[in-house]
PDB file of N, CA and C in Angstrom:
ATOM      1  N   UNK A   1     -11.888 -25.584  10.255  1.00  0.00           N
ATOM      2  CA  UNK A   1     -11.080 -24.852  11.206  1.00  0.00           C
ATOM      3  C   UNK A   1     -12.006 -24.294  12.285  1.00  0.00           C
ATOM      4  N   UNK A   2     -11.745 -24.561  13.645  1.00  0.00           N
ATOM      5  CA  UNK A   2     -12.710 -23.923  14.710  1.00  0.00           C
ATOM      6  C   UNK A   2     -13.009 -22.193  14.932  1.00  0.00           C
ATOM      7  N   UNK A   3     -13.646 -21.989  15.091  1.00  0.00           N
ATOM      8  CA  UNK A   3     -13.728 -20.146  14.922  1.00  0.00           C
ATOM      9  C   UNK A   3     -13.278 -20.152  16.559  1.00  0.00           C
ATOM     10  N   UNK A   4     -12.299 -19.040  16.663  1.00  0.00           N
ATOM     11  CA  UNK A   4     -12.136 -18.417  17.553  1.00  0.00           C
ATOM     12  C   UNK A   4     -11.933 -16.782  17.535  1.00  0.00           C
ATOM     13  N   UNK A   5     -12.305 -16.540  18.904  1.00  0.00           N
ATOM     14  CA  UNK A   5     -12.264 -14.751  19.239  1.00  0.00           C
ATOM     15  C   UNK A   5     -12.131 -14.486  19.776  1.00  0.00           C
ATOM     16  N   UNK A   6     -11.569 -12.997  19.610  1.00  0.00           N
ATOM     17  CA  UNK A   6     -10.664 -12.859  20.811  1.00  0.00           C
ATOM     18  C   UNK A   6     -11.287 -11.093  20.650  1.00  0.00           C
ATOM     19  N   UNK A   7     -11.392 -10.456  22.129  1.00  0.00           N
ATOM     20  CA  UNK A   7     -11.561  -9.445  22.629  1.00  0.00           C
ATOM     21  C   UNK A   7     -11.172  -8.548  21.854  1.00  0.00           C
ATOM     22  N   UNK A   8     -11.628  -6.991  21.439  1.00  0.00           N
ATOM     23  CA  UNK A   8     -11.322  -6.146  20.105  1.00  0.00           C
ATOM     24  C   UNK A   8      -9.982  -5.353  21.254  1.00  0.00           C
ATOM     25  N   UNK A   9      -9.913  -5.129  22.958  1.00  0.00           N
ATOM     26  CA  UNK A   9      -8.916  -4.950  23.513  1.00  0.00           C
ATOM     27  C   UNK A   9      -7.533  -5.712  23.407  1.00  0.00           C
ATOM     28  N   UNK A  10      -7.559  -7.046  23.449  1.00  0.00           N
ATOM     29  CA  UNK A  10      -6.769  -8.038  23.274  1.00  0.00           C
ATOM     30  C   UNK A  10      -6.046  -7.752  22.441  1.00  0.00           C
ATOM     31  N   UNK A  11      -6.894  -8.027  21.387  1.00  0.00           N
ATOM     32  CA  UNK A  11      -5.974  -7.919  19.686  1.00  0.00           C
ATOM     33  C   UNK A  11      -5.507  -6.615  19.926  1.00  0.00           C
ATOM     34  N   UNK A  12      -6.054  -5.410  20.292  1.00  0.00           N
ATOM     35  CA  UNK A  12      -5.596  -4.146  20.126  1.00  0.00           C
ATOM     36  C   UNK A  12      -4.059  -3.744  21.207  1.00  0.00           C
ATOM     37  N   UNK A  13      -4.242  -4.834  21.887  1.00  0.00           N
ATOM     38  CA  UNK A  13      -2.803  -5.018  22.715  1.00  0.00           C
ATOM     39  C   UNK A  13      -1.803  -6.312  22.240  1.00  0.00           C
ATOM     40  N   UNK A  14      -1.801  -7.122  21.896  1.00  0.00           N
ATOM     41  CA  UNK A  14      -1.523  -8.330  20.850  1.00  0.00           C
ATOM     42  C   UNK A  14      -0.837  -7.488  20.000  1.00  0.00           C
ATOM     43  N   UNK A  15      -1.993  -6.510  18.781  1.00  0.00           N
ATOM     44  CA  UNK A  15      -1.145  -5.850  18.223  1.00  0.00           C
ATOM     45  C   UNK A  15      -0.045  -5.008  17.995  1.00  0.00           C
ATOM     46  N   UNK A  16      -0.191  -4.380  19.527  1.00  0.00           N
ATOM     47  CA  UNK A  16       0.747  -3.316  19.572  1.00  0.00           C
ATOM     48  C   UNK A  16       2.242  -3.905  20.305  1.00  0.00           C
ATOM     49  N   UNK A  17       1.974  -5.465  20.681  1.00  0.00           N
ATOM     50  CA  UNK A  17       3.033  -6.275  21.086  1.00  0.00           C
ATOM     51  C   UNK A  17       3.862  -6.445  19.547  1.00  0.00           C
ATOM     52  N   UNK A  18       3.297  -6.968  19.086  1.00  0.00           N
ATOM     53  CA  UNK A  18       3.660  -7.108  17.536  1.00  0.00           C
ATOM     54  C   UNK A  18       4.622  -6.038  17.195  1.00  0.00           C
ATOM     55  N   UNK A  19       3.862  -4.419  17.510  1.00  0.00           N
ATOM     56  CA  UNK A  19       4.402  -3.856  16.344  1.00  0.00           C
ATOM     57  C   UNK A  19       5.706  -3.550  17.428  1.00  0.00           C
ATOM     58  N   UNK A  20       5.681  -3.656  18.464  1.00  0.00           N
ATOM     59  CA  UNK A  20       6.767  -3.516  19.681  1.00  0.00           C
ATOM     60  C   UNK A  20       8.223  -3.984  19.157  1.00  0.00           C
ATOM     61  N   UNK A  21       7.991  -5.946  19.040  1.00  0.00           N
ATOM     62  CA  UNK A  21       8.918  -6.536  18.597  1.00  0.00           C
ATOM     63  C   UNK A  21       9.208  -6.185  17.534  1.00  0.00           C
ATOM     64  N   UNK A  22       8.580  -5.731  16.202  1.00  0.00           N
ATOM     65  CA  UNK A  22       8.965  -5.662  15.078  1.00  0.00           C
ATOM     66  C   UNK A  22       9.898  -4.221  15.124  1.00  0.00           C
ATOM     67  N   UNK A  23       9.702  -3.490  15.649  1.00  0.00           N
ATOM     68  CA  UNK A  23      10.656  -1.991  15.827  1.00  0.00           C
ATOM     69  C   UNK A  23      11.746  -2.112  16.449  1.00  0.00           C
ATOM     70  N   UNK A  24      12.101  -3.481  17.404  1.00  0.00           N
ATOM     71  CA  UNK A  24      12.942  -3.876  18.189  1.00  0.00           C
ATOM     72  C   UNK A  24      13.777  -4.073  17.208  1.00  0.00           C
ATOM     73  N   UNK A  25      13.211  -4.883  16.392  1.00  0.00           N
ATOM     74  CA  UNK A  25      14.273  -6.291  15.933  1.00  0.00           C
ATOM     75  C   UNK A  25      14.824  -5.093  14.932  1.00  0.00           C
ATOM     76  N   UNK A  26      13.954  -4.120  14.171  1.00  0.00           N
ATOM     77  CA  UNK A  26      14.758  -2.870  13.209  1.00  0.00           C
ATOM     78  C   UNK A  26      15.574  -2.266  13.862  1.00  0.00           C
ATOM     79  N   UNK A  27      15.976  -2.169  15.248  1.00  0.00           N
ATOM     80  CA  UNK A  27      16.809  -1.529  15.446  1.00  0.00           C
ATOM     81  C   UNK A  27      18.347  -1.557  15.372  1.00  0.00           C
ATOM     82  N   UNK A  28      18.470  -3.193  15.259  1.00  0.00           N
ATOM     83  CA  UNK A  28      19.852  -3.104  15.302  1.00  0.00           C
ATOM     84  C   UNK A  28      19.885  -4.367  14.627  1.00  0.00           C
ATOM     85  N   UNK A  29      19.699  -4.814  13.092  1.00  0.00           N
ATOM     86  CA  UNK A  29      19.162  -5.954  12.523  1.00  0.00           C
ATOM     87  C   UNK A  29      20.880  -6.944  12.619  1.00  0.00           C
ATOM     88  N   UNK A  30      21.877  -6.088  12.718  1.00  0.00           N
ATOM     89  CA  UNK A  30      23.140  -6.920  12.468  1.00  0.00           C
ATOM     90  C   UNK A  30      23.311  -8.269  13.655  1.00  0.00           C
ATOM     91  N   UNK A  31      23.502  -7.687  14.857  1.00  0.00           N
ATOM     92  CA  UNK A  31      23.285  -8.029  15.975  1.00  0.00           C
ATOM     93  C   UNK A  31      22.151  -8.888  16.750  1.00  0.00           C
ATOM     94  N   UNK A  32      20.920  -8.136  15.985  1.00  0.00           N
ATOM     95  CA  UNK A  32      19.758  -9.390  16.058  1.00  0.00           C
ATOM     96  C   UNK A  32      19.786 -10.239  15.776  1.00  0.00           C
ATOM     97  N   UNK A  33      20.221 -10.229  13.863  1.00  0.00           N
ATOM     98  CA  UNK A  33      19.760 -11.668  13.398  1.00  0.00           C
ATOM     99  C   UNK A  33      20.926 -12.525  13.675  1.00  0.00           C
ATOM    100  N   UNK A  34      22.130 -12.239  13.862  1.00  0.00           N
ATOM    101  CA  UNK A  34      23.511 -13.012  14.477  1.00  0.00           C
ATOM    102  C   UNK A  34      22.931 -13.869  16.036  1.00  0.00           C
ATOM    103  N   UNK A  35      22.065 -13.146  16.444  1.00  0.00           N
ATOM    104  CA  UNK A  35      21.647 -13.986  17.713  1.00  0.00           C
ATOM    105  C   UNK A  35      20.465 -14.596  17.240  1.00  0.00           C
ATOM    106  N   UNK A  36      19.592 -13.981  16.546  1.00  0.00           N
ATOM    107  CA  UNK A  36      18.718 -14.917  15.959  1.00  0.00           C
ATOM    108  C   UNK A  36      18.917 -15.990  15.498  1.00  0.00           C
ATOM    109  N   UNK A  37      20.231 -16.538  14.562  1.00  0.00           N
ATOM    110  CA  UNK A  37      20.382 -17.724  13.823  1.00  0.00           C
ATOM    111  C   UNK A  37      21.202 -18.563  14.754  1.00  0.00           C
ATOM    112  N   UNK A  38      22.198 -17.430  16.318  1.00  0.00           N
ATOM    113  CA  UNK A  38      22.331 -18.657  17.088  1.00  0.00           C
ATOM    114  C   UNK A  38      21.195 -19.451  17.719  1.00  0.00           C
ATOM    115  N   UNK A  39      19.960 -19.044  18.042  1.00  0.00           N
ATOM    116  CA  UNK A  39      18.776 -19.349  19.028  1.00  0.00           C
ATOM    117  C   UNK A  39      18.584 -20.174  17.854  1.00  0.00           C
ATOM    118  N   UNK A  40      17.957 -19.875  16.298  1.00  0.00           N
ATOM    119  CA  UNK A  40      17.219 -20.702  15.586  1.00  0.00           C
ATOM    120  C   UNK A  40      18.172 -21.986  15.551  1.00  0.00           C
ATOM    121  N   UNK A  41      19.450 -21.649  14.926  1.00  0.00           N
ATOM    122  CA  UNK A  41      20.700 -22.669  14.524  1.00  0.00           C
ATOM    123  C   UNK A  41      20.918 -22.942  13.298  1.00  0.00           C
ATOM    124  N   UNK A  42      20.213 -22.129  12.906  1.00  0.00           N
ATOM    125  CA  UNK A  42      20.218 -22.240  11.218  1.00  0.00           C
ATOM    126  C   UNK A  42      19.738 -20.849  10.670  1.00  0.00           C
ATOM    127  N   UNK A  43      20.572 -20.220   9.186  1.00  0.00           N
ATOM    128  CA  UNK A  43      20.105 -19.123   9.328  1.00  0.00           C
ATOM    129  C   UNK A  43      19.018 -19.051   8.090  1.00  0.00           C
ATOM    130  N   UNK A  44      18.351 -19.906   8.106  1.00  0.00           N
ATOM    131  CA  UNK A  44      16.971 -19.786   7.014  1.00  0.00           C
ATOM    132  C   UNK A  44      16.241 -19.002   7.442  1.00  0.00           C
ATOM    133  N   UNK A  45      15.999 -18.112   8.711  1.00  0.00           N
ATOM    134  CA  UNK A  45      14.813 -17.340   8.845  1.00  0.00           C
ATOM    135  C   UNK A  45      15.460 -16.382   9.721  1.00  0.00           C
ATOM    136  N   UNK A  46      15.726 -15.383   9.113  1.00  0.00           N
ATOM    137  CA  UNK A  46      16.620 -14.000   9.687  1.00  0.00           C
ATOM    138  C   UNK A  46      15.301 -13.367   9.994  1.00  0.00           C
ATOM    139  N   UNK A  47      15.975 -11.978  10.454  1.00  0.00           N
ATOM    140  CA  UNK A  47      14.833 -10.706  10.974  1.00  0.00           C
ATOM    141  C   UNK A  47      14.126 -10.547  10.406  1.00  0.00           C
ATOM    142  N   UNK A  48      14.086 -10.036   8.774  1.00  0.00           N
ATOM    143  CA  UNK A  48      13.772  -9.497   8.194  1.00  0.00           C
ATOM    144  C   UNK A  48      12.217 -10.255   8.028  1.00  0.00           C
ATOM    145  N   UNK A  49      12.491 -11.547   8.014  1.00  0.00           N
ATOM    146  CA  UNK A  49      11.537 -12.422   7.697  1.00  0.00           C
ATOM    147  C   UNK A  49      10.410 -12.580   9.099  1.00  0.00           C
ATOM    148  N   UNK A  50      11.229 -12.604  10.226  1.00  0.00           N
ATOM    149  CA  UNK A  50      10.415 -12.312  11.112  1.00  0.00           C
ATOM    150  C   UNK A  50       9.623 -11.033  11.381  1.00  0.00           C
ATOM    151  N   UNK A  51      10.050 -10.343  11.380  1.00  0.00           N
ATOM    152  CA  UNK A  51       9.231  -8.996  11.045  1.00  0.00           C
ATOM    153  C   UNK A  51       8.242  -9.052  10.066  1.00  0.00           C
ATOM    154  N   UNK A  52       8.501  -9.728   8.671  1.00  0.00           N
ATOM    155  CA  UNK A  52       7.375  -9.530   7.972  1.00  0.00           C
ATOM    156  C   UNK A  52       6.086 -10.562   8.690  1.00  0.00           C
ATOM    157  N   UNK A  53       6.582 -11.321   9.225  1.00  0.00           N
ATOM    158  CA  UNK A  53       5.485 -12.540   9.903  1.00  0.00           C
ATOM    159  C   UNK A  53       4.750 -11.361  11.077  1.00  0.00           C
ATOM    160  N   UNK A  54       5.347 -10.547  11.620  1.00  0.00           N
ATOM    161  CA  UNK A  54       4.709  -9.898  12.841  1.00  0.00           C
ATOM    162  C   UNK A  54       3.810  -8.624  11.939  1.00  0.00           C
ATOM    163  N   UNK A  55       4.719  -8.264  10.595  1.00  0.00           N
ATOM    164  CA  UNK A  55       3.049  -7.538  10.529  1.00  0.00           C
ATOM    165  C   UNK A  55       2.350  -7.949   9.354  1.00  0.00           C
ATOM    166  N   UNK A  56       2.773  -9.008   9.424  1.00  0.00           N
ATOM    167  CA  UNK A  56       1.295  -9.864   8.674  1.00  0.00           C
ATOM    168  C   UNK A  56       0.300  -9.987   9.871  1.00  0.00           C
ATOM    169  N   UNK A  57       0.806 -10.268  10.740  1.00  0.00           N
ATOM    170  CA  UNK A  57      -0.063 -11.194  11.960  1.00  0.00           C
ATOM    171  C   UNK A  57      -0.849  -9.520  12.382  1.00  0.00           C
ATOM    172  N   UNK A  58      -0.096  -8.403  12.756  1.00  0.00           N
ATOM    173  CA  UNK A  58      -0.919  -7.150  12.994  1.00  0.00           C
ATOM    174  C   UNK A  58      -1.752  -6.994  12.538  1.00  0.00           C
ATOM    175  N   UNK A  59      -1.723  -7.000  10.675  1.00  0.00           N
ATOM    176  CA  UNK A  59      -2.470  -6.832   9.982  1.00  0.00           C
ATOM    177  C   UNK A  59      -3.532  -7.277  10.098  1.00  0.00           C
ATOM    178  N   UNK A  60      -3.435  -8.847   9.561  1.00  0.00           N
ATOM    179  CA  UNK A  60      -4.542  -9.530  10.597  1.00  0.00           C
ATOM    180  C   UNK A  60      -5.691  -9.439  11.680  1.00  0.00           C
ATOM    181  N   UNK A  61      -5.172  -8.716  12.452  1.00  0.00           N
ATOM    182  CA  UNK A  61      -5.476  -7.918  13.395  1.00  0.00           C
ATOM    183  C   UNK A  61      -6.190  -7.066  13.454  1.00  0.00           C
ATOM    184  N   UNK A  62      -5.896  -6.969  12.302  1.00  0.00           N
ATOM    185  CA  UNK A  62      -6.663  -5.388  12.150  1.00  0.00           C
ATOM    186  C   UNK A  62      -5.887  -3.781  12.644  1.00  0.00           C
ATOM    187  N   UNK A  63      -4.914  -4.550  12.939  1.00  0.00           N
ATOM    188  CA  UNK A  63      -4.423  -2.956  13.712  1.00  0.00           C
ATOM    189  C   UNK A  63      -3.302  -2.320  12.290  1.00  0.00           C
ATOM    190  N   UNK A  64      -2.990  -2.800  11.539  1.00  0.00           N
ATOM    191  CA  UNK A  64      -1.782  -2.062  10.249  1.00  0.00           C
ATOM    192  C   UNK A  64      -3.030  -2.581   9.294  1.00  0.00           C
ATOM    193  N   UNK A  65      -2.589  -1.210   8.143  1.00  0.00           N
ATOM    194  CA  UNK A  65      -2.546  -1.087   6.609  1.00  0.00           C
ATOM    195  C   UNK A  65      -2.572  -1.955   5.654  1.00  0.00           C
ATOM    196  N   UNK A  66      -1.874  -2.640   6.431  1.00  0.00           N
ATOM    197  CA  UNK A  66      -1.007  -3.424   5.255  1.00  0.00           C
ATOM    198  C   UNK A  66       0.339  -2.913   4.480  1.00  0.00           C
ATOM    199  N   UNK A  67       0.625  -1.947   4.522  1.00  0.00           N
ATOM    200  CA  UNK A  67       1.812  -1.349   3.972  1.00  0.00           C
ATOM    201  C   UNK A  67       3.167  -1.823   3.553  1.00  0.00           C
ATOM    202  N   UNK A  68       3.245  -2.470   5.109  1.00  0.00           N
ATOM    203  CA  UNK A  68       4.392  -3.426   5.167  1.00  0.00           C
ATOM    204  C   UNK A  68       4.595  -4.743   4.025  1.00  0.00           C
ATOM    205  N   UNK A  69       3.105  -5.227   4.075  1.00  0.00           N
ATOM    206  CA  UNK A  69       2.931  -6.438   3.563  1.00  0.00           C
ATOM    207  C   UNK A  69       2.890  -5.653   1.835  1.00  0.00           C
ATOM    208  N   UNK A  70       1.656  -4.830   1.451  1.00  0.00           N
ATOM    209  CA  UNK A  70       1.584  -4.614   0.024  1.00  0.00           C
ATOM    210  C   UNK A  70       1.876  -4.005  -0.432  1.00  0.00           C
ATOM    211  N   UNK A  71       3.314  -2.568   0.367  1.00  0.00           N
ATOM    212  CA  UNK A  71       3.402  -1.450  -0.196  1.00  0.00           C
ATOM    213  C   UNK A  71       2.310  -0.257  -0.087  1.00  0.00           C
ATOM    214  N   UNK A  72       2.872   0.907  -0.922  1.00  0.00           N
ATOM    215  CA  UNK A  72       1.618   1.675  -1.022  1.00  0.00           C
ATOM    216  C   UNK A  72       0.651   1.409  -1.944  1.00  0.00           C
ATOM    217  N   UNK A  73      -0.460   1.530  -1.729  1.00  0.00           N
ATOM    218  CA  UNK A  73      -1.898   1.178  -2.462  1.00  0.00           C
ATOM    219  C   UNK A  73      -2.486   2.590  -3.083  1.00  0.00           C
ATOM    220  N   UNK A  74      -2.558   2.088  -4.530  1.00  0.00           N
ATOM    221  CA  UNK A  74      -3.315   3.518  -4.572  1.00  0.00           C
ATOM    222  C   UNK A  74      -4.582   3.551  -4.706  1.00  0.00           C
ATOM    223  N   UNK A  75      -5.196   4.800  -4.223  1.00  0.00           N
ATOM    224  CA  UNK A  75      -6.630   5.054  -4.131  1.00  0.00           C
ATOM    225  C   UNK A  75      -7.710   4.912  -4.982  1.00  0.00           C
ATOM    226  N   UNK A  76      -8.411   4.531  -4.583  1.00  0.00           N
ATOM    227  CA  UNK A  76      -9.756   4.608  -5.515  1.00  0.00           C
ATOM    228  C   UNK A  76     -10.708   5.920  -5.926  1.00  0.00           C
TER     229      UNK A  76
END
């Protein structure tokens, strides 16, 4: 796989695009994902699922916890 990189600003705006859409799409999930599965055309991949893809990808990032993805973690 080729290494690529990207600016610690970038990602830190990337991320906060992320967490943008993902607060969007919580806001009104009925209505979203009803337009979501018209755009997709199929409803195998609702909000919910998209959201978890956006903060995986944050995470990633470096900018979230992980929370989303593993819950709460307890301390060491």
């Amino acid at each position: 796989m080729p290494h690529t990189s990207l600016d610690t600003s970038d990602a830190a705006e990337l991320a906060e695009m992320l967490q943008f859409l993902s607060d969007w799409l919580a806001a009104d999930p009925p209505h979203l994902d009803a337009s979501l599965t018209r755009f997709v055309g199929h409803p195998a991949h609702d909000t919910s699922q998209l959201q978890a893809d956006l903060h995986r990808f944050a995470f990633l990032l470096g900018a979230d916890n992980g929370d989303h993805l593993f819950g709460d973690q307890p301390t060491r």
